[in-house]
Protein backbone atom coordinates (compact mmCIF):
# COMPACT_ATOMS: atom_id res chain seq x y z
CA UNK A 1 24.61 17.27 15.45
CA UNK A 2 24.72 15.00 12.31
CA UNK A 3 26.22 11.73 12.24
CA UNK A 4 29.33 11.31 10.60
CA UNK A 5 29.71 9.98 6.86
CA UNK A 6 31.11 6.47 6.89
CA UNK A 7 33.93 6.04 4.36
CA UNK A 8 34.57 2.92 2.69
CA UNK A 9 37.45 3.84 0.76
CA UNK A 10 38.77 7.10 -0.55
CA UNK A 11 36.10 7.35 -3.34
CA UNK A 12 33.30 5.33 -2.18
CA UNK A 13 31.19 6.81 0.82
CA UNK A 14 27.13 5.48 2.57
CA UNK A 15 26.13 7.63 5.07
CA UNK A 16 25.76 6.05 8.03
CA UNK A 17 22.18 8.30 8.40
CA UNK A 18 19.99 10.05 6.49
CA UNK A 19 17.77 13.41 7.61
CA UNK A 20 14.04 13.24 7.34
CA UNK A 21 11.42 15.89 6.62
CA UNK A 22 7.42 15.87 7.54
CA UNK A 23 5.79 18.43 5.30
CA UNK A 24 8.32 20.70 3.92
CA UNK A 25 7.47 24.87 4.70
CA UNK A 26 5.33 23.56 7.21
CA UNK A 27 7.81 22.40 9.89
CA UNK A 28 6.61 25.28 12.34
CA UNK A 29 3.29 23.40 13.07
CA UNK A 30 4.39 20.20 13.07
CA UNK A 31 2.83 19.52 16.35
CA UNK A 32 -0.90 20.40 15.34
CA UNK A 33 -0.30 18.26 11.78
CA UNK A 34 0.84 15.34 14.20
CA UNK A 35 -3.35 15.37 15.44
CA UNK A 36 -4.70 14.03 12.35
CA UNK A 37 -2.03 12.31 11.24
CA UNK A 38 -2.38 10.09 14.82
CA UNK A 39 -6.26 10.21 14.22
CA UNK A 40 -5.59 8.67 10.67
CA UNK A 41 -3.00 5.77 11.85
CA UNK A 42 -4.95 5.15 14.54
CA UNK A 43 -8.57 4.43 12.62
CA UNK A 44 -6.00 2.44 9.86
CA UNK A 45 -4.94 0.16 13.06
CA UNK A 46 -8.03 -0.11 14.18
CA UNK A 47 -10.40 -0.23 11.29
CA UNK A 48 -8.46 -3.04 9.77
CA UNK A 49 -8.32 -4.75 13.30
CA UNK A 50 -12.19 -4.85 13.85
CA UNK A 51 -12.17 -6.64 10.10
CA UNK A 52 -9.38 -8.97 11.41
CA UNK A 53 -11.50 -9.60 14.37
CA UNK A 54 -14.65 -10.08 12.86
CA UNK A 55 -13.86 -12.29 10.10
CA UNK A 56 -12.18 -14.71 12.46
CA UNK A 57 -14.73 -14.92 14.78
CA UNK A 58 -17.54 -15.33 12.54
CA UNK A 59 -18.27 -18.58 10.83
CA UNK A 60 -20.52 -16.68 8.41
CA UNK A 61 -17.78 -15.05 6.97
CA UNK A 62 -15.04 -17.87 6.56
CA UNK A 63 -16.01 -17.66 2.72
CA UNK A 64 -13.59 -16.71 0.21
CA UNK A 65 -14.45 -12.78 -0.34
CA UNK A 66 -13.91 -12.17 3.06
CA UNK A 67 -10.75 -14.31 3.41
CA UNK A 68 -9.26 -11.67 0.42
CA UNK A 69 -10.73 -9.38 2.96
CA UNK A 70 -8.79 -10.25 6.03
CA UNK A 71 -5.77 -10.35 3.64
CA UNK A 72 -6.05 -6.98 2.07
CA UNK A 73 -6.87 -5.85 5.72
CA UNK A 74 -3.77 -7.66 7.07
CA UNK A 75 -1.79 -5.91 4.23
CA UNK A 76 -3.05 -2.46 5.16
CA UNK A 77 -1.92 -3.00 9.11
CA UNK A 78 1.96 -3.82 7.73
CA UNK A 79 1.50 -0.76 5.15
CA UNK A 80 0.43 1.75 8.21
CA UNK A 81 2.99 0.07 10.32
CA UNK A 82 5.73 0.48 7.76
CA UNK A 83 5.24 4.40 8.29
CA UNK A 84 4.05 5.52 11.35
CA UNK A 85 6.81 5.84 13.96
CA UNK A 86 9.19 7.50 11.61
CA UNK A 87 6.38 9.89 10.48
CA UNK A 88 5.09 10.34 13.96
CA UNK A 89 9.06 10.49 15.11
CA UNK A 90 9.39 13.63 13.09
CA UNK A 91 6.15 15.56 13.83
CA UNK A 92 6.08 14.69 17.37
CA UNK A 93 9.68 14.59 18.34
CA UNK A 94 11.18 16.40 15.81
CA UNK A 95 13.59 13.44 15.38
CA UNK A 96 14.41 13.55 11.80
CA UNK A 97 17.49 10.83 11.58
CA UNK A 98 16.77 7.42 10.10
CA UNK A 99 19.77 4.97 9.90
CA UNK A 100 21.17 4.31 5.87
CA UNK A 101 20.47 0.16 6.78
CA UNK A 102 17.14 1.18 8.43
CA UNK A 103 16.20 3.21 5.85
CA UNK A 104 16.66 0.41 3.32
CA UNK A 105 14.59 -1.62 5.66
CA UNK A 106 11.71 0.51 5.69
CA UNK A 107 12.02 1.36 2.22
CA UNK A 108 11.65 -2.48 1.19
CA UNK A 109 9.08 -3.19 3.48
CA UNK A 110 6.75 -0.03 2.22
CA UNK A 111 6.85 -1.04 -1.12
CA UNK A 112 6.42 -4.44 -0.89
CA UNK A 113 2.90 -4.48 0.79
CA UNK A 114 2.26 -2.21 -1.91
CA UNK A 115 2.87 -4.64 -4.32
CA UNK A 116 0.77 -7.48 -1.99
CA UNK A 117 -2.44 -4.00 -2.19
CA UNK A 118 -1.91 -4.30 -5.88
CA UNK A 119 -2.15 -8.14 -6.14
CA UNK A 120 -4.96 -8.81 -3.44
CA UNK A 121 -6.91 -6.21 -5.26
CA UNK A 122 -6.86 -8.26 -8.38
CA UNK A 123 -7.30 -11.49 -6.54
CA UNK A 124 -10.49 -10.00 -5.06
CA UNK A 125 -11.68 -8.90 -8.64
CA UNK A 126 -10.87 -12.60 -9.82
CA UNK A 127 -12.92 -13.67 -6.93
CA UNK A 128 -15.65 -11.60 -8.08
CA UNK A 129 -15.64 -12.32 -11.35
CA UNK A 130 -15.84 -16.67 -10.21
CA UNK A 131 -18.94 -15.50 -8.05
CA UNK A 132 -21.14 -13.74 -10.49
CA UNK A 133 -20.31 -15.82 -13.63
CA UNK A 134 -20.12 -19.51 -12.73
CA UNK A 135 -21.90 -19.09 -8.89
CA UNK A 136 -22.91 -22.35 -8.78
CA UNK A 137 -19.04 -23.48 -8.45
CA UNK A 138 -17.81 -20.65 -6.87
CA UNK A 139 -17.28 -22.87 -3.08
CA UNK A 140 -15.41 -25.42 -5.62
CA UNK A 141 -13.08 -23.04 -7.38
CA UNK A 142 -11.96 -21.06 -4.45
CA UNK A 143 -11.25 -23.78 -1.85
CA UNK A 144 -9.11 -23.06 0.98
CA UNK A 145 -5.89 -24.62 -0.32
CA UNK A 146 -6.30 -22.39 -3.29
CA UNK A 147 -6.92 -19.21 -1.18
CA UNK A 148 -3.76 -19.61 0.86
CA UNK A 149 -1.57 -20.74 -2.01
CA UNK A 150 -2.81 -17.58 -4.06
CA UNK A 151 -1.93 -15.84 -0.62
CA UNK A 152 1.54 -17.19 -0.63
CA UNK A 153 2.03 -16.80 -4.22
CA UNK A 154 1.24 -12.90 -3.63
CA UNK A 155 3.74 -12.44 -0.57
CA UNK A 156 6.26 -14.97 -2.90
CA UNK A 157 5.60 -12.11 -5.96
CA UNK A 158 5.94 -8.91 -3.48
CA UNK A 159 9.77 -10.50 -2.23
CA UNK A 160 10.87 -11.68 -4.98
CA UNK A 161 10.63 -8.54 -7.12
CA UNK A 162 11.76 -5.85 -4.01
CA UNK A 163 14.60 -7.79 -2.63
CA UNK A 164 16.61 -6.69 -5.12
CA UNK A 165 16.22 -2.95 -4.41
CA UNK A 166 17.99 -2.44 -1.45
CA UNK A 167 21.46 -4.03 -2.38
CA UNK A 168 20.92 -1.98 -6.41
CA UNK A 169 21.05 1.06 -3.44
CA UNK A 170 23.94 -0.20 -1.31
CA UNK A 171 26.37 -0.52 -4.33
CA UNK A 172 25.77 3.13 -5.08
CA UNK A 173 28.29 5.95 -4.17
CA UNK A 174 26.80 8.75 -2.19
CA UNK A 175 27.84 12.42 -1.64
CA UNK A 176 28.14 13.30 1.95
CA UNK A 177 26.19 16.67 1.57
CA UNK A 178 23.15 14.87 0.10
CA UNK A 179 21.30 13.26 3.21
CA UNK A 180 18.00 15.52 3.28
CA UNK A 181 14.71 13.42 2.02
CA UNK A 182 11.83 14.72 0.63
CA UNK A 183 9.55 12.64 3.15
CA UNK A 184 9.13 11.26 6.79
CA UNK A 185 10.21 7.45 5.02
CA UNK A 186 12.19 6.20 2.89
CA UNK A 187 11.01 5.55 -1.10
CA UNK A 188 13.06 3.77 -3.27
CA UNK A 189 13.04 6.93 -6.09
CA UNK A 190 13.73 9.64 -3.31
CA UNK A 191 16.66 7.53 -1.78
CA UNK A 192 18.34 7.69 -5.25
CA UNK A 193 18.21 10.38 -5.89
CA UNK A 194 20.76 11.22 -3.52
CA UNK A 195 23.28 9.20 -4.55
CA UNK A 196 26.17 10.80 -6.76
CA UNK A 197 26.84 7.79 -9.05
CA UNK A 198 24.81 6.41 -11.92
CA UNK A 199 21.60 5.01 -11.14
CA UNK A 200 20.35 3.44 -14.62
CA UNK A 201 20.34 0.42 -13.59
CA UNK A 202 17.92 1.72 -10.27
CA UNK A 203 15.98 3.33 -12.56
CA UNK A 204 15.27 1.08 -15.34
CA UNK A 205 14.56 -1.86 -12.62
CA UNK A 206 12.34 0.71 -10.54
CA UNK A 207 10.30 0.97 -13.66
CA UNK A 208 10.13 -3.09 -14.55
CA UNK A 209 8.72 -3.24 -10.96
CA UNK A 210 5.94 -0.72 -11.41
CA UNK A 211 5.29 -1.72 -14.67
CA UNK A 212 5.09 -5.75 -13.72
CA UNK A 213 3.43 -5.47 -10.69
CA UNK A 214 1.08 -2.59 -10.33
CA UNK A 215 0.86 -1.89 -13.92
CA UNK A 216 -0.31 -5.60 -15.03
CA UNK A 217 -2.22 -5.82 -12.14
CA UNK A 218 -3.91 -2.68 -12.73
CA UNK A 219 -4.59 -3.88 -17.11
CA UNK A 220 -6.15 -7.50 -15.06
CA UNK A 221 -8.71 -5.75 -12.59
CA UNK A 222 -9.67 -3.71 -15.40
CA UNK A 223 -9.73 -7.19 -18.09
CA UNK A 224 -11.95 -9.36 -14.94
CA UNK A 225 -14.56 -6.08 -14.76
CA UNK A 226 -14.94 -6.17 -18.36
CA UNK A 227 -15.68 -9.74 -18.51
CA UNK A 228 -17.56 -9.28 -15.52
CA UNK A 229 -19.59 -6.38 -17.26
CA UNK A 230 -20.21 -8.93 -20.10
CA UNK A 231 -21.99 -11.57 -18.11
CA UNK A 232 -24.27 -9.25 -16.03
CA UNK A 233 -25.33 -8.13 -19.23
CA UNK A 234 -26.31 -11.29 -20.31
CA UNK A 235 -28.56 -12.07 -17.55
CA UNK A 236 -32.21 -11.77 -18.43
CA UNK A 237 -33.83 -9.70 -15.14
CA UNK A 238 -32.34 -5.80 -14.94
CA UNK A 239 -32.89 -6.60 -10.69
CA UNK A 240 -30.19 -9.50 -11.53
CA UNK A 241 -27.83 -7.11 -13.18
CA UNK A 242 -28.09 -4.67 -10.38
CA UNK A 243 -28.05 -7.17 -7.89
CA UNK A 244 -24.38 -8.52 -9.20
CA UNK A 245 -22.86 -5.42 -9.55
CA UNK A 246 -24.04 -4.15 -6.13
CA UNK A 247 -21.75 -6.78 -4.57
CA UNK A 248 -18.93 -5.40 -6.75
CA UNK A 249 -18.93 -1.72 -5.42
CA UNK A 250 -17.02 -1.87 -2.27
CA UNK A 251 -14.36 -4.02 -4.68
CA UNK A 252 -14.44 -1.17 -7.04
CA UNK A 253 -13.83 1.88 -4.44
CA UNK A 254 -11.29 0.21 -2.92
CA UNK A 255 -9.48 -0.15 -6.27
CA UNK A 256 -9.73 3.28 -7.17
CA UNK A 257 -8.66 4.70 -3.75
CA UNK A 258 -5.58 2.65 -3.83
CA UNK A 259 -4.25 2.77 -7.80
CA UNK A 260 -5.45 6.80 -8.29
CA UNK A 261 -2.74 7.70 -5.33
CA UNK A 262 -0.28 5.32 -7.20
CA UNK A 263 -1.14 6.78 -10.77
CA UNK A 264 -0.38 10.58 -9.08
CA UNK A 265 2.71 9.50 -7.05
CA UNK A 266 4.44 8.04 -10.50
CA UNK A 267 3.31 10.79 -12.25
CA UNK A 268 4.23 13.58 -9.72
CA UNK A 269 7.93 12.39 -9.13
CA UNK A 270 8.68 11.58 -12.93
CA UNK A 271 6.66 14.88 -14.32
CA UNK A 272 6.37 16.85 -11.54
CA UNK A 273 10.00 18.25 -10.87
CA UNK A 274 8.37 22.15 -11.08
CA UNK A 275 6.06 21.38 -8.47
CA UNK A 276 6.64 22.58 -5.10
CA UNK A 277 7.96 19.90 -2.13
CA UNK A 278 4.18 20.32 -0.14
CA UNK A 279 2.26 19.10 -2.95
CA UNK A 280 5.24 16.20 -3.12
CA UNK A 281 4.41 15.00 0.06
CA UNK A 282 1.12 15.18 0.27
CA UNK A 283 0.58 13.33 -2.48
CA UNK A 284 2.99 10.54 -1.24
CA UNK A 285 1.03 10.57 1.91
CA UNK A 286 -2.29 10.18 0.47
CA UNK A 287 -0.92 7.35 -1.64
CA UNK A 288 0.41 5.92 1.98
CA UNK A 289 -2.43 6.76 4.00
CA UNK A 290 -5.49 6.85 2.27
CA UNK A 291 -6.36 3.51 1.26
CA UNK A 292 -5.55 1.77 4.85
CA UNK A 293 -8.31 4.35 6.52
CA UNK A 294 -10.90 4.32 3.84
CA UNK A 295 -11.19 0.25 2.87
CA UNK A 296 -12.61 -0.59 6.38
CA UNK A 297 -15.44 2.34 5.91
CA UNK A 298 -15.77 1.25 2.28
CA UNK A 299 -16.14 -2.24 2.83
CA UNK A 300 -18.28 -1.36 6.42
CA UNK A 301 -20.61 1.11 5.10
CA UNK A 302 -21.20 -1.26 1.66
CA UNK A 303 -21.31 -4.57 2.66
CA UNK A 304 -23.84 -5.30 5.69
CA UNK A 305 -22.48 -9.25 6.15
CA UNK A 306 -18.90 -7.53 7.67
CA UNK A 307 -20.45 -4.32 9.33
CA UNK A 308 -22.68 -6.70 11.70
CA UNK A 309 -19.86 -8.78 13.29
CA UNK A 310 -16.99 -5.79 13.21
CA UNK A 311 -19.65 -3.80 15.44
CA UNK A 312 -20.37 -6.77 17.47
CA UNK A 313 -16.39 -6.94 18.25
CA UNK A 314 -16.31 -3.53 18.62
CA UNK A 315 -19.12 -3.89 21.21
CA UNK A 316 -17.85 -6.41 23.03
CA UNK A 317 -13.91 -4.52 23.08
CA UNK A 318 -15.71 -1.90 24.96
């Protein structure tokens, strides 16, 4: 049975819960979709974990890459976390209800390790760009105190800008009948959308978020590899040049597996109306999924200074 709608006042109205979905159409097999969704948050946990592990344990890699590292692996934990037991809730349990204070929980949480992805990416291209054009003060430039007061400046940035959210959605007015989401979470745009009041205001501040977060962030990583490209041209041996940019790759996949899912999820849910709900949620789960599975095979299979000590831990777990 559904909860009942709380009432505030004769014309005002929250509902106390809202209804979840997994993968609309598809409801039937829930149970065999739950298999590799569990595979996938369980090699995000422990993918991450093993880079967690290793760089903590290994004096070799207390250096400032792998610090970013650790951080952007940290970030990917609280992003999987942020998902998984109302996503596993509904395709294991078929328990689809989710709280209207919960939801807003969730909801600011999801998107604001989001934001932290988008800014430790581009503090990880900055880092980059210190080590291949001035490498002879790259120890001096990224010191310790300036690592963990970029960190805090990033997780200051990420709060700031999504703390508003949640109280732009608890001023709205919502109609009882309109509790279904389009997704096993809660995002800020699908939330509302189910409101029955004007949401302007939620819509033009949604889009200053995007747009000063993700969006600069996105025009920065793209500004550093230019500026890196400029200064590996300049040096004089072509093994040089191939040298720098081989310590760039992992950098580089890892920025396009998390900003193409973010490109398609704005795109899909402000052009994408005609489209049907599967292709909806899959591409929202790709956006949530994806990156926190692939960076620790990126950054494993690419850089031979982490893949050493995470299979040592690894080793030694089992």
């Amino acid at each position: 049975m559904l909860p009942s709608q709380t009432c505030i006042n004769t014309s005002f109205f929250q509902p106390s819960a809202f209804l979840m979905i997994g993968i609309p159409g598809l409801e039937a097999i829930h149970g065999c979709i739950s298999m590799p969704f569990s595979a996938m948050y369980t090699a995000a946990l422990t993918g991450n974990g093993l880079i967690l592990l290793a760089v903590r344990r290994s004096p070799s890699l207390h250096q400032p890459m792998y610090c970013f590292l650790s951080i952007l692996a940290l970030t990917d934990v609280g992003l999987t976390l942020s998902t998984l037991p109302t996503t596993l809730a509904v395709l294991w349990f078929d328990y689809r209800l989710i709280g209207f204070n919960a939801c807003l929980v969730q909801m600011f949480f999801l998107h604001s390790f989001s934001v932290v992805e988008s800014s430790v990416l581009l503090a990880m291209s900055f880092d980059r760009f210190v080590a291949i054009s001035t490498p002879l003060h790259y120890a001096a430039v990224l010191t310790n105190n300036v690592i963990i007061r970029i960190g805090l400046a990033i997780v200051a940035r990420a709060t700031v800008s999504l703390f508003p959210l949640p109280f732009l959605l608890k001023r709205l007015n919502f109609c009882p009948g309109k509790i279904l989401l389009s997704h096993s979470f809660c995002f800020h745009v699908d939330v509302m959308k189910r409101a029955c009041a004007d949401i302007t205001v939620n819509i033009i501040y949604g889009l200053y978020i995007v747009l000063s977060t993700v969006g600069i962030d996105s025009l920065l990583v793209v500004l550093s590899y230019i500026l890196i490209l400029h200064t590996v041209m300049g040096l004089a041996s072509p093994r040089e040049r191939v040298r720098a940019l081989n310590t760039c790759v992992s950098h580089i996949s890892a920025v396009l597996v998390f900003y193409i899912p973010v490109i398609g999820v704005s795109m899909i849910h402000r052009f994408g109306r005609h489209l049907s709900p599967i292709v909806h949620a899959l591409v929202a789960y790709v956006y949530l999924m994806v990156p926190p599975v692939l960076n620790p095979i990126i950054y494993s299979v690419k850089s031979k200074p982490i893949r050493g000590p995470m299979l040592r831990v690894l080793m030694r777990q089992g």
